[in-house]
N, C-alpha and C. Protein backbone atom coordinates (compact mmCIF):
# COMPACT_ATOMS: atom_id res chain seq x y z
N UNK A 1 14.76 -4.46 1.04
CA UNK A 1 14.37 -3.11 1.43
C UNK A 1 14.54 -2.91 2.93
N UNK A 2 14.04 -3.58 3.79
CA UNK A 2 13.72 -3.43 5.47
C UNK A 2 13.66 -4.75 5.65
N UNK A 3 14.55 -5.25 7.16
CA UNK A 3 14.32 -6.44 7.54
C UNK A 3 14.09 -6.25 8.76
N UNK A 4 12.75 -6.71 9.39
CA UNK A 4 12.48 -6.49 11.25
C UNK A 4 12.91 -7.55 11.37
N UNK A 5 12.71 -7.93 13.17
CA UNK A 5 13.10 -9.15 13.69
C UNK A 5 12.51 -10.28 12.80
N UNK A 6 11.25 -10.67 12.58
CA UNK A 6 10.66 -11.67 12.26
C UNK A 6 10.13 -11.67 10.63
N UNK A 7 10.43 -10.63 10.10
CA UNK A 7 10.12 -10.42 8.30
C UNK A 7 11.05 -9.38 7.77
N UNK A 8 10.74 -9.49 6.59
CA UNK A 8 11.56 -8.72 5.82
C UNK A 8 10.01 -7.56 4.89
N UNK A 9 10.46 -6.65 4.60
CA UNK A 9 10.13 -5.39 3.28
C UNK A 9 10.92 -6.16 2.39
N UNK A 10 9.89 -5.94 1.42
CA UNK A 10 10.56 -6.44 0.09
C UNK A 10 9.84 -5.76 -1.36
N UNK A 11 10.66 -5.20 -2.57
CA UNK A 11 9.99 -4.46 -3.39
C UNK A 11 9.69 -5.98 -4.14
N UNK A 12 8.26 -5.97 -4.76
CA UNK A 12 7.43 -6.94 -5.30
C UNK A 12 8.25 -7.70 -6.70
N UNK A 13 8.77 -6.37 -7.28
CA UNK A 13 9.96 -6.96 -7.97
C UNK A 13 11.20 -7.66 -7.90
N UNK A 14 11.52 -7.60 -6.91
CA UNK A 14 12.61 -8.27 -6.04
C UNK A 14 12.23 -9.85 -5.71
N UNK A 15 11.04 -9.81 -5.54
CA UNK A 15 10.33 -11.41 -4.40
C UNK A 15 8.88 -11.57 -5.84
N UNK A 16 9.10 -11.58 -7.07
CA UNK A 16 8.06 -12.10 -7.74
C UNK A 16 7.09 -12.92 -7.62
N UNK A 17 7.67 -14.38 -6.91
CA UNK A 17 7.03 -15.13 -6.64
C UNK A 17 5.88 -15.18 -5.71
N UNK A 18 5.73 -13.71 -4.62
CA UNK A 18 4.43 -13.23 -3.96
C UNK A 18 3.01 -12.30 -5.03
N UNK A 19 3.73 -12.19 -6.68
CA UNK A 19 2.72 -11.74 -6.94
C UNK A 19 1.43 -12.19 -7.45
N UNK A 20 0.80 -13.31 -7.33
CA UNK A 20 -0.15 -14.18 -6.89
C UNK A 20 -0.63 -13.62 -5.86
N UNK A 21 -0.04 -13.80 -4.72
CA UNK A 21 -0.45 -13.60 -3.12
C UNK A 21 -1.19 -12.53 -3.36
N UNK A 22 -0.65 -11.44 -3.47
CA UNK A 22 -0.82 -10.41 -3.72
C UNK A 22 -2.05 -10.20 -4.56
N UNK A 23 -2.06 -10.21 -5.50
CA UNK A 23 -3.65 -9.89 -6.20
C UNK A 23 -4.67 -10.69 -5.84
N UNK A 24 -4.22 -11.84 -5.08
CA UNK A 24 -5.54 -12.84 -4.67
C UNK A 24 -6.19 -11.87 -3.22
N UNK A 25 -5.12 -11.50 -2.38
CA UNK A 25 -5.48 -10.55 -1.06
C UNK A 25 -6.09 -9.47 -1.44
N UNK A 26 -5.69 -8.67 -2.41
CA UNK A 26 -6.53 -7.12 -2.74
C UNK A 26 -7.55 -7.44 -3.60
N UNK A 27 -7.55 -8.48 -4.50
CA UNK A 27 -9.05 -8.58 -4.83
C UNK A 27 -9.92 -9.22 -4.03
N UNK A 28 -9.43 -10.01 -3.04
CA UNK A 28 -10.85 -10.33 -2.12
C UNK A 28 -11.27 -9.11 -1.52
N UNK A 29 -9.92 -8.51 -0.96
CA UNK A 29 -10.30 -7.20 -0.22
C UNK A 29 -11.59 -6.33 -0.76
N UNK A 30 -10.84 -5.69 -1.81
CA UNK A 30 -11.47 -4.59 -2.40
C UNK A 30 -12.32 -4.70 -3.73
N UNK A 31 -11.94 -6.00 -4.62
CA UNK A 31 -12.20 -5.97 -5.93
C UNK A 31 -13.20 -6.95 -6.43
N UNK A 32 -13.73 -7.93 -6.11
CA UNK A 32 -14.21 -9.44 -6.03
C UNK A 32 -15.74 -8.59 -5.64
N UNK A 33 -15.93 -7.89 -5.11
CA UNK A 33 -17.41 -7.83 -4.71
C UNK A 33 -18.30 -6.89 -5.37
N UNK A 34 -17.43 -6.41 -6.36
CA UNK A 34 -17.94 -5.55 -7.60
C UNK A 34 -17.60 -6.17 -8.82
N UNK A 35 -17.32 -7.13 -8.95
CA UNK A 35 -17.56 -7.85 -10.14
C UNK A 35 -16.28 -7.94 -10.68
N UNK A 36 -15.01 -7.56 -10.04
CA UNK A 36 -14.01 -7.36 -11.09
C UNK A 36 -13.09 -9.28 -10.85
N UNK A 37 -12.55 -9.56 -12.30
CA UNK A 37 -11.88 -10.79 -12.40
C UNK A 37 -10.96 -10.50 -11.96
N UNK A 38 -10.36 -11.99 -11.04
CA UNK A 38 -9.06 -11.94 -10.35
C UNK A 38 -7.96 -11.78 -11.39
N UNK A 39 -8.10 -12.08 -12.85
CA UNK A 39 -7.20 -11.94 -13.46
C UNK A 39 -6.82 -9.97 -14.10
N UNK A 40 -8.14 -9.65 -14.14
CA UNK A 40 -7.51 -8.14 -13.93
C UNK A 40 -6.61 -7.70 -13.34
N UNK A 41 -6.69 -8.09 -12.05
CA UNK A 41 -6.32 -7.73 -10.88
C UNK A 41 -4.60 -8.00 -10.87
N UNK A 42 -4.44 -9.11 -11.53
CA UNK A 42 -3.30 -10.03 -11.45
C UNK A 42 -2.29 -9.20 -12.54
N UNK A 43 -3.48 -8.21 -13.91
CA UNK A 43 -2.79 -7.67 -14.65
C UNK A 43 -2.16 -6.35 -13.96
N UNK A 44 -2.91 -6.04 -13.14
CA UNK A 44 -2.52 -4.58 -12.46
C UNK A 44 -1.16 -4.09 -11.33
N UNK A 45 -1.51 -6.05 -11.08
CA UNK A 45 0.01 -6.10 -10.10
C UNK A 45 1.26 -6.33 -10.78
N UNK A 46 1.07 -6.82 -11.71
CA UNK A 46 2.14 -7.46 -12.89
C UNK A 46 2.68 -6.08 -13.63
N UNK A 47 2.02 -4.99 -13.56
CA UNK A 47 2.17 -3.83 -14.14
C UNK A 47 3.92 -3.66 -13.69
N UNK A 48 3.93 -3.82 -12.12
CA UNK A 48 4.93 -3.32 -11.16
C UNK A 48 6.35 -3.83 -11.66
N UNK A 49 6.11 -4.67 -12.42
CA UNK A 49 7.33 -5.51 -13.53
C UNK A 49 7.82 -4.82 -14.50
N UNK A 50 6.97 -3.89 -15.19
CA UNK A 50 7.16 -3.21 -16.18
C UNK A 50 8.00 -2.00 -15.62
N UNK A 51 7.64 -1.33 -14.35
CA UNK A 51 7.76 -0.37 -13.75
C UNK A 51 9.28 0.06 -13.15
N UNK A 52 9.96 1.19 -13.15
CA UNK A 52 10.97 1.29 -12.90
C UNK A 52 10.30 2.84 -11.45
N UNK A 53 9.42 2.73 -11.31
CA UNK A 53 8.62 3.64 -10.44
C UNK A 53 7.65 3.79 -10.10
N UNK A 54 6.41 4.53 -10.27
CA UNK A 54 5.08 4.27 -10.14
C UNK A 54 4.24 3.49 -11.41
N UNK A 55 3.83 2.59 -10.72
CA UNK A 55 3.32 2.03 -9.31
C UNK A 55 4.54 1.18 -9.20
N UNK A 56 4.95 0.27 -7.65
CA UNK A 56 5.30 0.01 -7.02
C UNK A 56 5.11 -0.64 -6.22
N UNK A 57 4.55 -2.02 -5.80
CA UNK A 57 4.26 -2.70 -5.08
C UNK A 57 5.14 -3.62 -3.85
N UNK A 58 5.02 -3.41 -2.57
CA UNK A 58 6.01 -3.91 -1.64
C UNK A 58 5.03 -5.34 -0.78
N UNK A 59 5.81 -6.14 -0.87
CA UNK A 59 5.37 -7.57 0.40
C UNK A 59 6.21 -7.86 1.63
N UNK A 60 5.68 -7.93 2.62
CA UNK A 60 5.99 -8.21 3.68
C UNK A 60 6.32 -9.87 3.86
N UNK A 61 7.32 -10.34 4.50
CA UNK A 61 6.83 -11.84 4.12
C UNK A 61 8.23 -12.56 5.37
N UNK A 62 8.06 -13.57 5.89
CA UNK A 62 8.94 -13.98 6.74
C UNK A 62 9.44 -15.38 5.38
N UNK A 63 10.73 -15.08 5.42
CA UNK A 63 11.54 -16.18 4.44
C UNK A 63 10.32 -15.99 3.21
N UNK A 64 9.81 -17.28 2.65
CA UNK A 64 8.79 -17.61 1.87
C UNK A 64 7.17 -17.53 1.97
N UNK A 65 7.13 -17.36 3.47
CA UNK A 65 5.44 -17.27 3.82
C UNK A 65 5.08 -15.29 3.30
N UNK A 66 4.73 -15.09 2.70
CA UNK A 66 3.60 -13.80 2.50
C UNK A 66 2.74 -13.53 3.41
N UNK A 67 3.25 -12.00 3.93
CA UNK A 67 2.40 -11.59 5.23
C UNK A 67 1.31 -10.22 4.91
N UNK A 68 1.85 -9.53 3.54
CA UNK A 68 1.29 -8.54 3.68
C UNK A 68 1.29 -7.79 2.44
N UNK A 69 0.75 -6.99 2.03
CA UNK A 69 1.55 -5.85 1.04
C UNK A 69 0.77 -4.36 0.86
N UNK A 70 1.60 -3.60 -0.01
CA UNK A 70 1.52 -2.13 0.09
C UNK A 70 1.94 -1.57 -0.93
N UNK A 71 0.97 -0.83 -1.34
CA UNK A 71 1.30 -0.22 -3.00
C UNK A 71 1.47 0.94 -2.96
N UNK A 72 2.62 1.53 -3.99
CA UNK A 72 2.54 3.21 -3.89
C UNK A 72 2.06 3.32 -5.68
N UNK A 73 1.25 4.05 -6.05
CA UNK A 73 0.52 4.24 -7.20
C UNK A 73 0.41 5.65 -7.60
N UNK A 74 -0.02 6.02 -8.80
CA UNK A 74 -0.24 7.27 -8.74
C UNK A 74 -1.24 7.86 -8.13
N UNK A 75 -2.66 7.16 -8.52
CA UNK A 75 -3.59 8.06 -8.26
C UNK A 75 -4.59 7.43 -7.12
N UNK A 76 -5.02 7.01 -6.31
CA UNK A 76 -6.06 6.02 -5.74
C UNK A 76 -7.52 6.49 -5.29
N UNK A 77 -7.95 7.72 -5.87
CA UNK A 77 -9.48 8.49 -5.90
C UNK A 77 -9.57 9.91 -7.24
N UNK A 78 -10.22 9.50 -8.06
CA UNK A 78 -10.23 10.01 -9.43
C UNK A 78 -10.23 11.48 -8.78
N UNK A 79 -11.18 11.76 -7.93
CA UNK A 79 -11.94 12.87 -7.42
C UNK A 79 -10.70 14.06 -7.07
N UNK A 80 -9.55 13.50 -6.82
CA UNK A 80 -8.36 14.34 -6.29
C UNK A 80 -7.16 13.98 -7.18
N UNK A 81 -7.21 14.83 -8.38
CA UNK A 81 -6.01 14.22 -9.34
C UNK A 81 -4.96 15.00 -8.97
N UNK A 82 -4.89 15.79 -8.08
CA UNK A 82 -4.10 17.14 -7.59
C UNK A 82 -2.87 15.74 -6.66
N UNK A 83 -3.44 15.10 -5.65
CA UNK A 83 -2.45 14.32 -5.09
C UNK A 83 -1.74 13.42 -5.72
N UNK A 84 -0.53 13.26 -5.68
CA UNK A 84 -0.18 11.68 -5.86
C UNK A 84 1.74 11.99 -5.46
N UNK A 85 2.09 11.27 -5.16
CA UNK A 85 1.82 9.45 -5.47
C UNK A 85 0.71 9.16 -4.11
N UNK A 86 -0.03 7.84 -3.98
CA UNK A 86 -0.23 7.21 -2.70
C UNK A 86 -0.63 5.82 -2.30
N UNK A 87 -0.10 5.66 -1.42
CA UNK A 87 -0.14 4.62 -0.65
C UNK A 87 -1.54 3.70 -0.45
N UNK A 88 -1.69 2.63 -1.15
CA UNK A 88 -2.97 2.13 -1.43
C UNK A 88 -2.72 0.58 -1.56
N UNK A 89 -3.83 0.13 -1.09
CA UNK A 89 -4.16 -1.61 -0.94
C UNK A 89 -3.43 -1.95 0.05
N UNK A 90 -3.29 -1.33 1.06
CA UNK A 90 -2.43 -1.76 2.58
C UNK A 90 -3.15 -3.10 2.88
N UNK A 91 -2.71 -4.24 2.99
CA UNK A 91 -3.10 -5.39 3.36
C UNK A 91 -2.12 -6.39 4.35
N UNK A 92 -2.99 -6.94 5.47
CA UNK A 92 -1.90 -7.55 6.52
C UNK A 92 -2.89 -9.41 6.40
N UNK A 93 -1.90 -10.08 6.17
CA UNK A 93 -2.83 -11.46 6.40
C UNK A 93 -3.18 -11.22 8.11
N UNK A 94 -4.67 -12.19 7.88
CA UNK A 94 -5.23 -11.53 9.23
C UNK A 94 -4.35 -12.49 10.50
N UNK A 95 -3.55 -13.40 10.46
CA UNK A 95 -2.68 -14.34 11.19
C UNK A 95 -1.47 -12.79 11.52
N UNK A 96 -1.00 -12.35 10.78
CA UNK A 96 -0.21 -12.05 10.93
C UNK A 96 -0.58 -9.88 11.44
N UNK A 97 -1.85 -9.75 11.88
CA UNK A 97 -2.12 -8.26 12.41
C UNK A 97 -1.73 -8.43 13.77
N UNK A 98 -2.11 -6.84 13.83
CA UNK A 98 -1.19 -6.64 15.17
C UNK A 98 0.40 -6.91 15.69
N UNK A 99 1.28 -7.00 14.27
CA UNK A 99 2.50 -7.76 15.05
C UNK A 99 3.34 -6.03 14.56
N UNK A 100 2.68 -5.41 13.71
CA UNK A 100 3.53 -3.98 14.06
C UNK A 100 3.98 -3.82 12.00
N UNK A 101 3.52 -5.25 10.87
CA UNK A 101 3.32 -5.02 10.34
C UNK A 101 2.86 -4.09 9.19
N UNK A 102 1.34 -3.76 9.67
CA UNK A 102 0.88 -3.10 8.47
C UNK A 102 1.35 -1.49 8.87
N UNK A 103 2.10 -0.98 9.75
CA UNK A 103 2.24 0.24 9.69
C UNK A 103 4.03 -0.01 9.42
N UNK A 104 5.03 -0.91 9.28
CA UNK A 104 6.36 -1.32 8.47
C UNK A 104 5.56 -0.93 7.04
N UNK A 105 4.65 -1.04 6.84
CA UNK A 105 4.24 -1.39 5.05
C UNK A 105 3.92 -0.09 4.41
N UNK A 106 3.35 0.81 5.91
CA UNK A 106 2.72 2.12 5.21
C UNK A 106 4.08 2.89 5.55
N UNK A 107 4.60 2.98 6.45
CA UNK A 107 5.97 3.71 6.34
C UNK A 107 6.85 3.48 5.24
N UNK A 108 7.06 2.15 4.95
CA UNK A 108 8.07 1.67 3.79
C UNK A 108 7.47 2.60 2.06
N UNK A 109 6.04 2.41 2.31
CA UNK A 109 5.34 3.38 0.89
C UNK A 109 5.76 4.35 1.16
N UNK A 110 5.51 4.68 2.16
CA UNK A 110 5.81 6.40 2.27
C UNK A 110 7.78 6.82 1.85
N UNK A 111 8.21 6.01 2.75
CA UNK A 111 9.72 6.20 2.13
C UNK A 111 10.10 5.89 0.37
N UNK A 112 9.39 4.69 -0.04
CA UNK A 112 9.40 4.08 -1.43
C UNK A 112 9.28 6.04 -2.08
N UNK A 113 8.23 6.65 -1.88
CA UNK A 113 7.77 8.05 -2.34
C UNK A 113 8.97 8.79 -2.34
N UNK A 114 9.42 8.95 -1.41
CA UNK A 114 10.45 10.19 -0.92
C UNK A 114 11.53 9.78 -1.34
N UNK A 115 11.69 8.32 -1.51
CA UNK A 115 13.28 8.14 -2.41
C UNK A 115 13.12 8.37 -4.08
N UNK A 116 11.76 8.47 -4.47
CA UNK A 116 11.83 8.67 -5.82
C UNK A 116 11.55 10.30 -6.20
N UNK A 117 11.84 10.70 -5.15
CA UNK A 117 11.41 12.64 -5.35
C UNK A 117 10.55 13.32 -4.92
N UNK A 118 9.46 12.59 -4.33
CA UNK A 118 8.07 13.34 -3.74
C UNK A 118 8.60 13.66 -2.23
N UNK A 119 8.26 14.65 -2.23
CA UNK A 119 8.02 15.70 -0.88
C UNK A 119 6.66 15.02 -0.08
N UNK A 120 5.72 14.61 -0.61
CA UNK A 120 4.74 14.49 0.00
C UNK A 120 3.93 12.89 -0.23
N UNK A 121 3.45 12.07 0.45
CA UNK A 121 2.64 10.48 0.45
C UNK A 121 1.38 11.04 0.37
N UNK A 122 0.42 10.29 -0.13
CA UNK A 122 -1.05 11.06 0.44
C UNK A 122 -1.56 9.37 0.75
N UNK A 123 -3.10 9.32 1.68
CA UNK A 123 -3.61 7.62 1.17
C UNK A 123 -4.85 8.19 1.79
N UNK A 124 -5.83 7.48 1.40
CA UNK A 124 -7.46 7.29 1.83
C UNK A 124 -7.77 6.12 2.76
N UNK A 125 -8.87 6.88 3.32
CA UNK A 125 -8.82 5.05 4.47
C UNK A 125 -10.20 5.49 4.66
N UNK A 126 -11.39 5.01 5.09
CA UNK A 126 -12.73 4.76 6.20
C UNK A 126 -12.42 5.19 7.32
N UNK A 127 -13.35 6.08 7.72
CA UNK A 127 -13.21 6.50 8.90
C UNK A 127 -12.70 6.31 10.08
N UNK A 128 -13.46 4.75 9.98
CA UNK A 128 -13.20 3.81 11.26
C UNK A 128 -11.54 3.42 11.40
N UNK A 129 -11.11 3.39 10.59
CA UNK A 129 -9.22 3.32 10.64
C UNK A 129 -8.51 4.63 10.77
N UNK A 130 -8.69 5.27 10.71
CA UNK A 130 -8.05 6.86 10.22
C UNK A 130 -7.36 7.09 11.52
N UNK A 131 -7.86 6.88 12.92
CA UNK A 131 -6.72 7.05 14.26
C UNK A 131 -5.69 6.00 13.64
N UNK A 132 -5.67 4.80 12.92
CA UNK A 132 -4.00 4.08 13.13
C UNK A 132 -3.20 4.96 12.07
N UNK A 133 -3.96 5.50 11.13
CA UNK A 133 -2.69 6.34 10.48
C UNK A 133 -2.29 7.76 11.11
N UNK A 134 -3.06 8.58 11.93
CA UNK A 134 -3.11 9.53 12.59
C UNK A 134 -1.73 8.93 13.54
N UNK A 135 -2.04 7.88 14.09
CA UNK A 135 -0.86 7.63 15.28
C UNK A 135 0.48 7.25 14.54
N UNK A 136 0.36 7.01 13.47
CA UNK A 136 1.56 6.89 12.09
C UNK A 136 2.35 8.52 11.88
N UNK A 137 1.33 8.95 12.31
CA UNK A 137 2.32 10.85 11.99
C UNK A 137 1.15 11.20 10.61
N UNK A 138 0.38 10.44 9.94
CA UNK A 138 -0.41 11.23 8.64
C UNK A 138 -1.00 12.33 8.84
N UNK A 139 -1.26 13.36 8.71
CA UNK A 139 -2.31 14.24 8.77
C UNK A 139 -3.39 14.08 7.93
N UNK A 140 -4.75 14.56 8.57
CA UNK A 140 -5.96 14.63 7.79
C UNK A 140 -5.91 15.63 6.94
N UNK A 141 -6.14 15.26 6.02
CA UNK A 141 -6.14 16.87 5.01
C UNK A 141 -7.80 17.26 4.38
N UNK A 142 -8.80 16.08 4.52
CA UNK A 142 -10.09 15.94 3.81
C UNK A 142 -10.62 14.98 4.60
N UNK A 143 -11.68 14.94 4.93
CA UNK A 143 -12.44 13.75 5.67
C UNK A 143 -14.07 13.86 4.49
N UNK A 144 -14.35 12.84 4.48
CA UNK A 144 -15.68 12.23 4.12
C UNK A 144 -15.48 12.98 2.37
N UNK A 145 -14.35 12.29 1.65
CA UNK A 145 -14.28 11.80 0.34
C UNK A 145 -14.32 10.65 -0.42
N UNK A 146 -16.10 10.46 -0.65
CA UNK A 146 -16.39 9.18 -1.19
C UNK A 146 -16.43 8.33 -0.12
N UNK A 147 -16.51 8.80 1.14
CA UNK A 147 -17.03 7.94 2.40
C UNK A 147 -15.63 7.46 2.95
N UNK A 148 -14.44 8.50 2.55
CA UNK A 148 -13.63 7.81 2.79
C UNK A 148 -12.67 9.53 3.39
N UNK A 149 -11.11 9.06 4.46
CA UNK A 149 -10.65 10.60 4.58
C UNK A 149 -9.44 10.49 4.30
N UNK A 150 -8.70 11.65 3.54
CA UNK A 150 -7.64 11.33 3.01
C UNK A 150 -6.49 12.36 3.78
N UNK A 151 -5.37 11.46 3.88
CA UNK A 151 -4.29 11.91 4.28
C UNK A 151 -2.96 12.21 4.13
N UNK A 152 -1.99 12.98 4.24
CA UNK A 152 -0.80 13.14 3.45
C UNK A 152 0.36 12.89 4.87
N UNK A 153 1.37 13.17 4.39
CA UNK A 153 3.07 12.47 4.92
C UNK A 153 3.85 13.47 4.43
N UNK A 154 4.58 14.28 4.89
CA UNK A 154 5.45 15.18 4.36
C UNK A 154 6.56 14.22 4.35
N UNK A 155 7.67 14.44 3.72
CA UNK A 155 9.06 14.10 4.02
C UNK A 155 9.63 14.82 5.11
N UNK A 156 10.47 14.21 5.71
CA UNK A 156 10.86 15.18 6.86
C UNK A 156 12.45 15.75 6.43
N UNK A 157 13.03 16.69 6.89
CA UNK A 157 13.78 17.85 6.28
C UNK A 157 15.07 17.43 6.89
């Protein structure tokens, strides 16, 4: 998909062998502390196999080491079924933040979107993050949904 100096973009289907990595990082993240099994988790990424579109899962990764990944999905907050596709489970191994990474991962979703027909990305984040996607070009479109503010990406013309 995208190769920077020091890693490559890669669609999850392409580099299989990160999808382990991958559900072990977003369920510690997000999923592990509400009770959900890593093997759920493992079913949800495995989905992206089946998939010829949404969902979509991308890894960041230098040669064989796994640095990161980024999902484009349909829906990622029940509360707004009006948006989709978006950009969800942005994850950077913490060795590897700050190197310019996790915003390669949210741009690459956002393009993943616009090559399959959407005009528009949307994603949710915590407050406390919402300036790094702001400095990404996102606009706020909703703040404090589910404690969380959501943002969209036009395609550009």
């Amino acid at each position: 998909m995208a190769t920077h100096e020091t890693y490559s973009i890669s669609d999850l289907r392409d580099r299989p062998e990160f999808a382990g990595d991958v559900a072990v990082r977003i369920w510690n993240a997000w999923w592990r502390q509400d009770g959900h099994e890593l093997a759920f988790i493992r079913g949800l990424v495995d989905e992206n196999f089946a998939s010829t579109g949404l969902p979509q899962a991308l890894v960041a990764h230098d040669r064989d080491t796994f640095l990161g990944t980024a999902h484009l999905i349909e829906s990622d907050l029940e509360s707004r079924p009006q948006y989709s596709p978006w950009v969800a489970a942005v994850w950077v191994d913490e060795a590897a933040r700050k190197s310019g990474i996790g915003a390669a991962l949210v741009q690459a979703g956002a393009e993943a979107a616009f090559l399959q027909g959407f005009d528009t990305a949307y994603l949710c984040a915590k407050p406390a993050v919402s300036a790094f996607y702001e400095r990404l070009g996102w606009q706020r479109i909703e703040e404090d949904v589910e404690g969380l503010n959501v943002f969209s990406l036009k395609r550009k013309a």
